[in-house]
PDB file of N, CA and C in Angstrom:
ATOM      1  N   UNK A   1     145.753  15.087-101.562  1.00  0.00           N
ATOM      2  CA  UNK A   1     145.794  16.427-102.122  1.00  0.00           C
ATOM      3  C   UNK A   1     147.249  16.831-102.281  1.00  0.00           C
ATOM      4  N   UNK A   2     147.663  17.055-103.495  1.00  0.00           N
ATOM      5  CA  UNK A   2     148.997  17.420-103.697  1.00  0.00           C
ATOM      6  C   UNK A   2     149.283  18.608-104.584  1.00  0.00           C
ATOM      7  N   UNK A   3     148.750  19.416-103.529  1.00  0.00           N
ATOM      8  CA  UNK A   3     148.422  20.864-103.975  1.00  0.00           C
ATOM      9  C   UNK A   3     149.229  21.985-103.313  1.00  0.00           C
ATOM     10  N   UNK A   4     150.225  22.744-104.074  1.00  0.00           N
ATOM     11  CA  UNK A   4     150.866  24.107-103.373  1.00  0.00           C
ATOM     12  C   UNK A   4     150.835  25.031-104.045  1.00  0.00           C
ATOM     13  N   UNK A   5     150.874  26.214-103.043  1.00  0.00           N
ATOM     14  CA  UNK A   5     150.292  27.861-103.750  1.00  0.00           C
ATOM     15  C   UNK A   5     151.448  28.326-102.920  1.00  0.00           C
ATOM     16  N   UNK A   6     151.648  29.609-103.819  1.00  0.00           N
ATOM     17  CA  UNK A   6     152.713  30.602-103.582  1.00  0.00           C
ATOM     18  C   UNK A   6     152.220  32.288-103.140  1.00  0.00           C
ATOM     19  N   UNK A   7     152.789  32.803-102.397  1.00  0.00           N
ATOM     20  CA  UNK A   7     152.037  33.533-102.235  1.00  0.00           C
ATOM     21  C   UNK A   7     153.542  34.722-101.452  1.00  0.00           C
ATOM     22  N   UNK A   8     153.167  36.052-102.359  1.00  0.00           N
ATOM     23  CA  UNK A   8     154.455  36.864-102.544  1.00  0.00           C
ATOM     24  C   UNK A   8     154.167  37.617-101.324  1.00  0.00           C
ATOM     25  N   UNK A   9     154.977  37.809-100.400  1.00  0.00           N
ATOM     26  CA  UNK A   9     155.057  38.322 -98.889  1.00  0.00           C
ATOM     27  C   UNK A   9     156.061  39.849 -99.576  1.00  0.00           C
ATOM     28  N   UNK A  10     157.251  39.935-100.153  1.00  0.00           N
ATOM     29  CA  UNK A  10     157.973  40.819-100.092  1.00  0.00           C
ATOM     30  C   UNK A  10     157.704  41.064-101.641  1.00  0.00           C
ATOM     31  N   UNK A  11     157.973  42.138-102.245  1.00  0.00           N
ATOM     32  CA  UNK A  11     158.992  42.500-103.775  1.00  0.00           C
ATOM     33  C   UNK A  11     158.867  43.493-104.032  1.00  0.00           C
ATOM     34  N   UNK A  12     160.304  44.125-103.335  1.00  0.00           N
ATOM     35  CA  UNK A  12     160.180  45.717-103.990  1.00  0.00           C
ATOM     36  C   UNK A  12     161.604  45.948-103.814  1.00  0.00           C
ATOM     37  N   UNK A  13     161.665  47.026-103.287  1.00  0.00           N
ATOM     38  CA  UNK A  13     163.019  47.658-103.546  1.00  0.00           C
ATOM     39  C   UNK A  13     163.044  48.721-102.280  1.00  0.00           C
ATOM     40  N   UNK A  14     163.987  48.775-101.381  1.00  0.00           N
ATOM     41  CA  UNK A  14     163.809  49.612-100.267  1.00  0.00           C
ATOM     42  C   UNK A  14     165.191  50.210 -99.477  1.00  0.00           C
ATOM     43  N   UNK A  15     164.787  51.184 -98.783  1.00  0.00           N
ATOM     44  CA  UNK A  15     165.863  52.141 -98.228  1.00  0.00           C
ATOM     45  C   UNK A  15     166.896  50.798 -97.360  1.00  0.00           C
ATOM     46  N   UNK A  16     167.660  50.875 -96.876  1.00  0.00           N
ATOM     47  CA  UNK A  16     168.654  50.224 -96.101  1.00  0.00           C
ATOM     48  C   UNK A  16     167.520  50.497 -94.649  1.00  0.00           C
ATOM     49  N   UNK A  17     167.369  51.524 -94.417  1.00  0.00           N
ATOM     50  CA  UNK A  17     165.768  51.727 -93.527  1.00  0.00           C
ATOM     51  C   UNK A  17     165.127  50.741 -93.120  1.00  0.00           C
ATOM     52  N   UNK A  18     164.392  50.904 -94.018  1.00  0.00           N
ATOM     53  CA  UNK A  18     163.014  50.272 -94.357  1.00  0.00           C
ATOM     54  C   UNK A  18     162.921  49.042 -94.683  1.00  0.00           C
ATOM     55  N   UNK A  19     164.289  48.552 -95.223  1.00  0.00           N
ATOM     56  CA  UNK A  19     164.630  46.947 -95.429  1.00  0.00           C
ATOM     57  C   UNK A  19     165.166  46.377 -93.429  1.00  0.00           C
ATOM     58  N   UNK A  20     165.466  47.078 -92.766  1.00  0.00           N
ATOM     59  CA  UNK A  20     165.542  46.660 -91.565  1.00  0.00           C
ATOM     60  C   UNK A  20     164.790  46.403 -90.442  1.00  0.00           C
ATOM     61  N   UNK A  21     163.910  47.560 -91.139  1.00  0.00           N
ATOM     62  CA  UNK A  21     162.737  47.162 -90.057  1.00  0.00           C
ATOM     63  C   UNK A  21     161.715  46.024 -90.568  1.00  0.00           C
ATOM     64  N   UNK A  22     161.963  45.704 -91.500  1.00  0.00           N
ATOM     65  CA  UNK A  22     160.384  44.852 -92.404  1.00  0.00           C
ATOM     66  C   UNK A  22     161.354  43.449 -91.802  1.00  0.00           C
ATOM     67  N   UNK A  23     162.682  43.382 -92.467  1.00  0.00           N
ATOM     68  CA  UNK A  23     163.334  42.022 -92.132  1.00  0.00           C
ATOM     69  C   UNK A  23     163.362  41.724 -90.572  1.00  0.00           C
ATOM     70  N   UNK A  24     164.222  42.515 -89.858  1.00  0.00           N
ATOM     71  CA  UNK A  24     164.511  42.627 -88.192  1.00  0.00           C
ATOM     72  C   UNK A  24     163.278  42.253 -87.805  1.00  0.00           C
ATOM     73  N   UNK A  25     162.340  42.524 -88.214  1.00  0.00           N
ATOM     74  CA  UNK A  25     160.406  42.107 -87.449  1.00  0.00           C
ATOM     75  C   UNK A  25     160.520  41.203 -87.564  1.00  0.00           C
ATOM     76  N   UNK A  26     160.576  40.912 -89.227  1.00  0.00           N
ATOM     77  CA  UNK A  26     160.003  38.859 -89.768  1.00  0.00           C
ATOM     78  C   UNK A  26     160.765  37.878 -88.980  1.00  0.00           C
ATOM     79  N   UNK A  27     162.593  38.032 -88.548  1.00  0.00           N
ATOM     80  CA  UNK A  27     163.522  37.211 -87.894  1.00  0.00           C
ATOM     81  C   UNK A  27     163.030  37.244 -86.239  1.00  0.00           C
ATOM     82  N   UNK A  28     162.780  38.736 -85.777  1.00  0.00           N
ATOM     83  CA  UNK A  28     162.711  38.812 -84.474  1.00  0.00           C
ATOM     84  C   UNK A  28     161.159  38.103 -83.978  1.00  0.00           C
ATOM     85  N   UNK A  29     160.109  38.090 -85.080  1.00  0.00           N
ATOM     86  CA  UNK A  29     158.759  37.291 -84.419  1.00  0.00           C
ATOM     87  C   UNK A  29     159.128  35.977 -84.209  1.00  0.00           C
ATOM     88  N   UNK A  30     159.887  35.347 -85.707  1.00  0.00           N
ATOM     89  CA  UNK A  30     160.618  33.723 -85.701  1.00  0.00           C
ATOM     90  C   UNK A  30     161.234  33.257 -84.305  1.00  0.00           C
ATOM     91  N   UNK A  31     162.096  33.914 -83.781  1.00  0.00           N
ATOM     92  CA  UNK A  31     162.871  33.960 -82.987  1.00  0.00           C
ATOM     93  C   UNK A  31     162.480  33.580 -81.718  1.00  0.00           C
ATOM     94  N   UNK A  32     160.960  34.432 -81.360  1.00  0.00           N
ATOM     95  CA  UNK A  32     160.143  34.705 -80.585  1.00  0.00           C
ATOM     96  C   UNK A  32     158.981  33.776 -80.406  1.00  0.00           C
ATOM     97  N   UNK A  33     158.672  33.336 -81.578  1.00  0.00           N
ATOM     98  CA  UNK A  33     157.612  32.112 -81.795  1.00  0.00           C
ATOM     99  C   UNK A  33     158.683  30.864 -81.528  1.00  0.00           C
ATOM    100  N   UNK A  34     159.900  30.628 -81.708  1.00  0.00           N
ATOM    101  CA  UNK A  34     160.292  29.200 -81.091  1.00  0.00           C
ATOM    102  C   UNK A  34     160.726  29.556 -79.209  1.00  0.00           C
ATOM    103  N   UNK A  35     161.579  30.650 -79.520  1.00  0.00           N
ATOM    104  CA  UNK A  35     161.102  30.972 -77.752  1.00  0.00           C
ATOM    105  C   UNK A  35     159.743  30.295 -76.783  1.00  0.00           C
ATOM    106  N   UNK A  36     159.039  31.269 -77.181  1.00  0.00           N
ATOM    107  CA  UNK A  36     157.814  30.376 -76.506  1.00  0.00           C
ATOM    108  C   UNK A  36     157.227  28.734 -76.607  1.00  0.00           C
ATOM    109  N   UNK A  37     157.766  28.688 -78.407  1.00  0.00           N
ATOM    110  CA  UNK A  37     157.276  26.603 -78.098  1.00  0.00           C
ATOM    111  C   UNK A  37     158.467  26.146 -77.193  1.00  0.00           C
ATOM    112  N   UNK A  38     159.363  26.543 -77.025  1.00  0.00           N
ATOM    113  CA  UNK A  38     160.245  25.623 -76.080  1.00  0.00           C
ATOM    114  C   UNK A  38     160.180  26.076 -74.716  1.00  0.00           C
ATOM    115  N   UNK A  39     159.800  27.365 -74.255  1.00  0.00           N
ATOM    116  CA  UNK A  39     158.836  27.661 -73.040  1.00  0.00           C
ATOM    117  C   UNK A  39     158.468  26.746 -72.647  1.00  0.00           C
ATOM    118  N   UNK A  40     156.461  26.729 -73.701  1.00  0.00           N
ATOM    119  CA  UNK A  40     155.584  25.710 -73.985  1.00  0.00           C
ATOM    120  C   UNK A  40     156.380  24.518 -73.111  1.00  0.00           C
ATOM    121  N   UNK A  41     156.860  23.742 -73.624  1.00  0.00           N
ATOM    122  CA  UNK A  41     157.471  22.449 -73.823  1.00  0.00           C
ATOM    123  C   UNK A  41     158.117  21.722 -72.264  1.00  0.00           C
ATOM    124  N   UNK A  42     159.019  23.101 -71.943  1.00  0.00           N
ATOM    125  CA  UNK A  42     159.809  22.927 -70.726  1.00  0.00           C
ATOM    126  C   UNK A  42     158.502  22.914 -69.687  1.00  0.00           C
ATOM    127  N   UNK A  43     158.025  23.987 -69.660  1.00  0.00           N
ATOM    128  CA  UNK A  43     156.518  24.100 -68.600  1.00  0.00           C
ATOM    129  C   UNK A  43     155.919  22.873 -68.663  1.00  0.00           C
ATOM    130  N   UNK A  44     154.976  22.529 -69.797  1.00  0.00           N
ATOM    131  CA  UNK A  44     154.101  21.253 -69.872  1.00  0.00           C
ATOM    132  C   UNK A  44     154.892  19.954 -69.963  1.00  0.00           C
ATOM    133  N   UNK A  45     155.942  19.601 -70.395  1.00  0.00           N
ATOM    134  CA  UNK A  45     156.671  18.204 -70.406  1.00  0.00           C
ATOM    135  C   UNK A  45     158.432  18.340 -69.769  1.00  0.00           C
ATOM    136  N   UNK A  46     158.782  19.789 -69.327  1.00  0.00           N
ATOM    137  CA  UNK A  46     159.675  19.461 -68.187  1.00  0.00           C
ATOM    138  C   UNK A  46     161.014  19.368 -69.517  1.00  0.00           C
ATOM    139  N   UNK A  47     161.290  19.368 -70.617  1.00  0.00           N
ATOM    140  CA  UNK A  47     161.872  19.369 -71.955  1.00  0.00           C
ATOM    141  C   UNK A  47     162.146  20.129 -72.994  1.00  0.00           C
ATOM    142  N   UNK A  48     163.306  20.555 -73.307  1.00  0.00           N
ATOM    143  CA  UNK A  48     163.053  21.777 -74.330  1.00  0.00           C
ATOM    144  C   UNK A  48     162.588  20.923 -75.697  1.00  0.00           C
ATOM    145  N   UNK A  49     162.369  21.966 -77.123  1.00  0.00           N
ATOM    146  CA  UNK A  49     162.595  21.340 -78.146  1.00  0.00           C
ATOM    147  C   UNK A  49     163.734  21.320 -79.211  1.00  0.00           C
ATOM    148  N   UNK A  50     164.419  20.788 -78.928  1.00  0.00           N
ATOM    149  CA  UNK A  50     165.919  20.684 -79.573  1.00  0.00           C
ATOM    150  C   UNK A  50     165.221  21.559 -81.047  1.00  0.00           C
ATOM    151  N   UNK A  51     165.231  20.645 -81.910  1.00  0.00           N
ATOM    152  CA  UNK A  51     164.473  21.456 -83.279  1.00  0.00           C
ATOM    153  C   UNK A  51     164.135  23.346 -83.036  1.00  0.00           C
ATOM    154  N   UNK A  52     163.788  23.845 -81.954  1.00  0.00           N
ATOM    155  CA  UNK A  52     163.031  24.911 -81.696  1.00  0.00           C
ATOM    156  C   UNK A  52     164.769  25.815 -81.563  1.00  0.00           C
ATOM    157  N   UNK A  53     165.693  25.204 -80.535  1.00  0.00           N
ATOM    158  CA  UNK A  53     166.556  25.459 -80.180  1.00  0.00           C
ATOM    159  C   UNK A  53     167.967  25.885 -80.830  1.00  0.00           C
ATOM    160  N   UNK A  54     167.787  24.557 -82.391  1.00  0.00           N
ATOM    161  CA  UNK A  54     168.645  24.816 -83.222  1.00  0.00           C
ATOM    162  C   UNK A  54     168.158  25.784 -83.789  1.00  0.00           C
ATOM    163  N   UNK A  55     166.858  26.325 -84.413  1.00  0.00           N
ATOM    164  CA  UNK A  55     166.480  27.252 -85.047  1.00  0.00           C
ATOM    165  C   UNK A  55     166.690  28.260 -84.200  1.00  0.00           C
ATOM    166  N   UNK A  56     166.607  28.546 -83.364  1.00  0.00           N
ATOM    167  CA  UNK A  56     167.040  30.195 -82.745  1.00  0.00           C
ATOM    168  C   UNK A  56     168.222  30.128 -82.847  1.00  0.00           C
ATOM    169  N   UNK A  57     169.470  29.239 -82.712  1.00  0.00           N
ATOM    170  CA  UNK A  57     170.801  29.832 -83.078  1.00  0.00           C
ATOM    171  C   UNK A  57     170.720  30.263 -84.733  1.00  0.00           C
ATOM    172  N   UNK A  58     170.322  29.725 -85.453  1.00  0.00           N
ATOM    173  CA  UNK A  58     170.435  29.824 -87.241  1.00  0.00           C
ATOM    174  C   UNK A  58     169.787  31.021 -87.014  1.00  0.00           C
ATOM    175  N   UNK A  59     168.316  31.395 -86.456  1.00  0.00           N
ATOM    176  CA  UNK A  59     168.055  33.010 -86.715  1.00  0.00           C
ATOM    177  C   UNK A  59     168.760  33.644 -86.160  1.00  0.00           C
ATOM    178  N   UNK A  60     169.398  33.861 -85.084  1.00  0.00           N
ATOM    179  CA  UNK A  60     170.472  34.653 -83.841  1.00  0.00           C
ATOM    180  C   UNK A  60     171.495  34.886 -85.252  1.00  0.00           C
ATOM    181  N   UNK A  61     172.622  33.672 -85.917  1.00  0.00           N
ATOM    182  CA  UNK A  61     173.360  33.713 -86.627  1.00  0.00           C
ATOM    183  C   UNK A  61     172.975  34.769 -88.178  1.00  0.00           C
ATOM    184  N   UNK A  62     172.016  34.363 -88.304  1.00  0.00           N
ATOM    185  CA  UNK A  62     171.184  35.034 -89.345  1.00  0.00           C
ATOM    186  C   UNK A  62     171.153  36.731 -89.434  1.00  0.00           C
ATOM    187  N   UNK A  63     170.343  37.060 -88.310  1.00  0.00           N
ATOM    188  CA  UNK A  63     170.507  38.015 -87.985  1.00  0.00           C
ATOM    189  C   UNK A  63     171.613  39.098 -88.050  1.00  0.00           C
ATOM    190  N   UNK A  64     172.773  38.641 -87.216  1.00  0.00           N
ATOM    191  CA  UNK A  64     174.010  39.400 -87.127  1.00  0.00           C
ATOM    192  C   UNK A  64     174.290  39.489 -88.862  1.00  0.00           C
ATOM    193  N   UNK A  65     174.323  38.881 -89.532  1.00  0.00           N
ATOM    194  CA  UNK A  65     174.812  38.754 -91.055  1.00  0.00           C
ATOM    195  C   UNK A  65     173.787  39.709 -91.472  1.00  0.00           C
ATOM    196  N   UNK A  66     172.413  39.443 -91.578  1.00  0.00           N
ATOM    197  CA  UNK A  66     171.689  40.929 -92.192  1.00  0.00           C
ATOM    198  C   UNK A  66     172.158  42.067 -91.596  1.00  0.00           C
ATOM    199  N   UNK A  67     172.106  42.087 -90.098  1.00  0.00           N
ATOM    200  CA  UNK A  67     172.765  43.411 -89.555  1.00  0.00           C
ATOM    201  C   UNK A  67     174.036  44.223 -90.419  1.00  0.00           C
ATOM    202  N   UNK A  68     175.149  43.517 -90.597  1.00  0.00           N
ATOM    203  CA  UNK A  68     176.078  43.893 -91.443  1.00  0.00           C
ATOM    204  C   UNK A  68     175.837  44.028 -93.000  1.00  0.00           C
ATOM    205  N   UNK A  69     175.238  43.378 -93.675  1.00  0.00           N
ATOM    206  CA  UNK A  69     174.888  43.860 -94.249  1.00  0.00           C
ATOM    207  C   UNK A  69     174.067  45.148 -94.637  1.00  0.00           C
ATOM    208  N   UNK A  70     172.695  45.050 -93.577  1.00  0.00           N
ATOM    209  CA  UNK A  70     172.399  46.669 -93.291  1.00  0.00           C
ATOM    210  C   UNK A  70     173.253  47.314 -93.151  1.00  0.00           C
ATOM    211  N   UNK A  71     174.199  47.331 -92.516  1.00  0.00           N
ATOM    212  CA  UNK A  71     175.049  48.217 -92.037  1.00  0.00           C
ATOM    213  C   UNK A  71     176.019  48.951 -93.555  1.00  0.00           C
ATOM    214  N   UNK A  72     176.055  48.189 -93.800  1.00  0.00           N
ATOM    215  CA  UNK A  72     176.996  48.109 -95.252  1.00  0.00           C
ATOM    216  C   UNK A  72     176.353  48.996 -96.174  1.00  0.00           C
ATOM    217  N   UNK A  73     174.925  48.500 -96.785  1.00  0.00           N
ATOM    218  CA  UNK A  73     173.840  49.413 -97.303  1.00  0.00           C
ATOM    219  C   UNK A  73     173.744  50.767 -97.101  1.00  0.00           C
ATOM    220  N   UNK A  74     173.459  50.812 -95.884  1.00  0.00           N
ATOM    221  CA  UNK A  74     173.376  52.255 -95.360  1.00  0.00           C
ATOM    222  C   UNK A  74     174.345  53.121 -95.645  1.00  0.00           C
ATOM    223  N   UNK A  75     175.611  52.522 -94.979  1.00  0.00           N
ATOM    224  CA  UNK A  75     176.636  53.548 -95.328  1.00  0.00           C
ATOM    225  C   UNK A  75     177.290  53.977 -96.854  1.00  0.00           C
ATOM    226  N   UNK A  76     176.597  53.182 -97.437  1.00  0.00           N
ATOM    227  CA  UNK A  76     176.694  53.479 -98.730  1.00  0.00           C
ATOM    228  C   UNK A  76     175.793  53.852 -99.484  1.00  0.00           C
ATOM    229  N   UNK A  77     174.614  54.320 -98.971  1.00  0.00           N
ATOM    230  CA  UNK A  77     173.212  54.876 -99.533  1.00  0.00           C
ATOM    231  C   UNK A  77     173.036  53.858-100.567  1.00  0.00           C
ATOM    232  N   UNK A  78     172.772  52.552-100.643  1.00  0.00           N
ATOM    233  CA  UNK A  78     172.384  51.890-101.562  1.00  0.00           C
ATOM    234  C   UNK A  78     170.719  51.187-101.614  1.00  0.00           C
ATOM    235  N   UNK A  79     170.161  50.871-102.039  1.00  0.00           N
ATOM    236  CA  UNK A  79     168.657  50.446-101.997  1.00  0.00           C
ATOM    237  C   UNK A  79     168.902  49.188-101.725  1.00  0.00           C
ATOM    238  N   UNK A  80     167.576  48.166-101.899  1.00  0.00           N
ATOM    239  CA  UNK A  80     168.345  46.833-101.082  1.00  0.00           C
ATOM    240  C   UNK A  80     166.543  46.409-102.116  1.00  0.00           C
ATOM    241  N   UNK A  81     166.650  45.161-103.200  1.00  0.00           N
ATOM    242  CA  UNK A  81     165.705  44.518-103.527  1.00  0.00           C
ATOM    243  C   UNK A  81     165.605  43.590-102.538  1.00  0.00           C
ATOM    244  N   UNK A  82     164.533  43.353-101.977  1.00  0.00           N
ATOM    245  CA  UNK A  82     163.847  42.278-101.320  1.00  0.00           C
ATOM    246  C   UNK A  82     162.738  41.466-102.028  1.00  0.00           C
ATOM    247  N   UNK A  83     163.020  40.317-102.129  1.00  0.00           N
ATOM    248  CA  UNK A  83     161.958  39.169-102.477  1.00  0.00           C
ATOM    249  C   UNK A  83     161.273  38.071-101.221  1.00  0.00           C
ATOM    250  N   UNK A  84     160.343  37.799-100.968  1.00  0.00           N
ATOM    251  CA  UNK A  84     160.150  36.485 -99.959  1.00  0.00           C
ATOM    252  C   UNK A  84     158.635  36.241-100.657  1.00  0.00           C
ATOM    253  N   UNK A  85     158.455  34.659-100.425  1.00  0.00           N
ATOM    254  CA  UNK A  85     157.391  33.670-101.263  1.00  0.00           C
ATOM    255  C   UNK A  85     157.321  33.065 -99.913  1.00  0.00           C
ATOM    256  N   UNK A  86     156.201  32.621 -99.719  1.00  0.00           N
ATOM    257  CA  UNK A  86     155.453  31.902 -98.924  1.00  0.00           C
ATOM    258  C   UNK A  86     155.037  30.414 -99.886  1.00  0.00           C
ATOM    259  N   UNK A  87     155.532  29.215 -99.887  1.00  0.00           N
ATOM    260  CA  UNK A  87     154.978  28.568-100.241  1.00  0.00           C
ATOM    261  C   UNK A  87     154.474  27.574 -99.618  1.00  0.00           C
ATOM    262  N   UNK A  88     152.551  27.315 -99.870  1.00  0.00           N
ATOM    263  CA  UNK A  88     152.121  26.507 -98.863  1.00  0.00           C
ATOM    264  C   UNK A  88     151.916  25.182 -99.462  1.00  0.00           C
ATOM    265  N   UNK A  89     151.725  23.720 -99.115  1.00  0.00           N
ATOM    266  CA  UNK A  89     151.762  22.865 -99.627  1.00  0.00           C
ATOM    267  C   UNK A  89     151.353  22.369 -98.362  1.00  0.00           C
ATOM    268  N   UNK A  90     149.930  20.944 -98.949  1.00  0.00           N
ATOM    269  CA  UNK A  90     149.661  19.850 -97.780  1.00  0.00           C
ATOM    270  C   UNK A  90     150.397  18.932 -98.011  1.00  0.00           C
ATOM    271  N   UNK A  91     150.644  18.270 -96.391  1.00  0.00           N
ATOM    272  CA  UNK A  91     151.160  16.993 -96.483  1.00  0.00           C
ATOM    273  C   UNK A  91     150.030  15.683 -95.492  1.00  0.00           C
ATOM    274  N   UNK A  92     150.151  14.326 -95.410  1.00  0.00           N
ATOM    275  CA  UNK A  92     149.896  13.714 -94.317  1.00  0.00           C
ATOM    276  C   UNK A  92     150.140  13.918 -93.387  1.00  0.00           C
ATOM    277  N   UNK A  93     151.507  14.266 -93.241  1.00  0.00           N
ATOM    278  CA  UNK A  93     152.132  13.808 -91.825  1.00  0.00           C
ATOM    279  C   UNK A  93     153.008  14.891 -91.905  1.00  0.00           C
ATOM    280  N   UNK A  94     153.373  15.610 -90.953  1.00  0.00           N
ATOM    281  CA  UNK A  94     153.941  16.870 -90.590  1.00  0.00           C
ATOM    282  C   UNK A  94     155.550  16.186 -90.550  1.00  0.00           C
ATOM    283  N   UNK A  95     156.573  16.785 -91.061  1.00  0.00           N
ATOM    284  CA  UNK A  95     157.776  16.434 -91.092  1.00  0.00           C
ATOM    285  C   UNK A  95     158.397  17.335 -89.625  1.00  0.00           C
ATOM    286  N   UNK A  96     159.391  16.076 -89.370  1.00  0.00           N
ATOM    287  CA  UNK A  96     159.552  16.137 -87.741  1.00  0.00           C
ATOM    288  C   UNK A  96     161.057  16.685 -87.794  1.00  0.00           C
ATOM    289  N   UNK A  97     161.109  18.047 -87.630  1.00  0.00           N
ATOM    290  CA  UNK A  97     162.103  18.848 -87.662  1.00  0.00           C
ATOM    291  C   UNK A  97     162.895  18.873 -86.201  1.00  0.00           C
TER     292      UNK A  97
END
């Protein structure tokens, strides 16, 4: 099956606000969901997951950069377009991140 669908999560246009709280959620659950698999990991096999580990620094890093940017927005009363796509696609074999 070599089948993928798209599927529009964000597209609008929003306060410096309202663009912080929608983004700050989506990064801070990410953040939070590899937290716990490397929990997971250490508890049941005594091991973090490197992969899990690099991704919380890239969102941590991530983060601070939207922050300033919010920050930037705001103080300049500017609106902020947001786009995000979900695209899903099967594979065999799960790629080993």
């Amino acid at each position: 099956m070599n089948t993928t669908n798209e599927y529009k999560l964000i597209d609008g246009t929003f306060s410096a606000q309202e663009a912080r709280e929608i983004l700050l959620d989506m990064i801070n659950k990410k953040i939070q969901f590899h937290h716990l698999k490397n929990f997971s990991s250490e508890e049941r096999f005594g091991k973090p997951v490197p992969a899990s580990l690099k991704r919380i620094k890239e969102l941590e890093r991530d983060k601070v950069e939207l922050l300033n940017k919010l920050e930037i927005a705001a103080l300049g009363q500017y609106k902020l377009r947001i786009k995000a796509s979900i695209v899903l696609g099967f594979c065999k074999q799960p790629e080993l991140v």
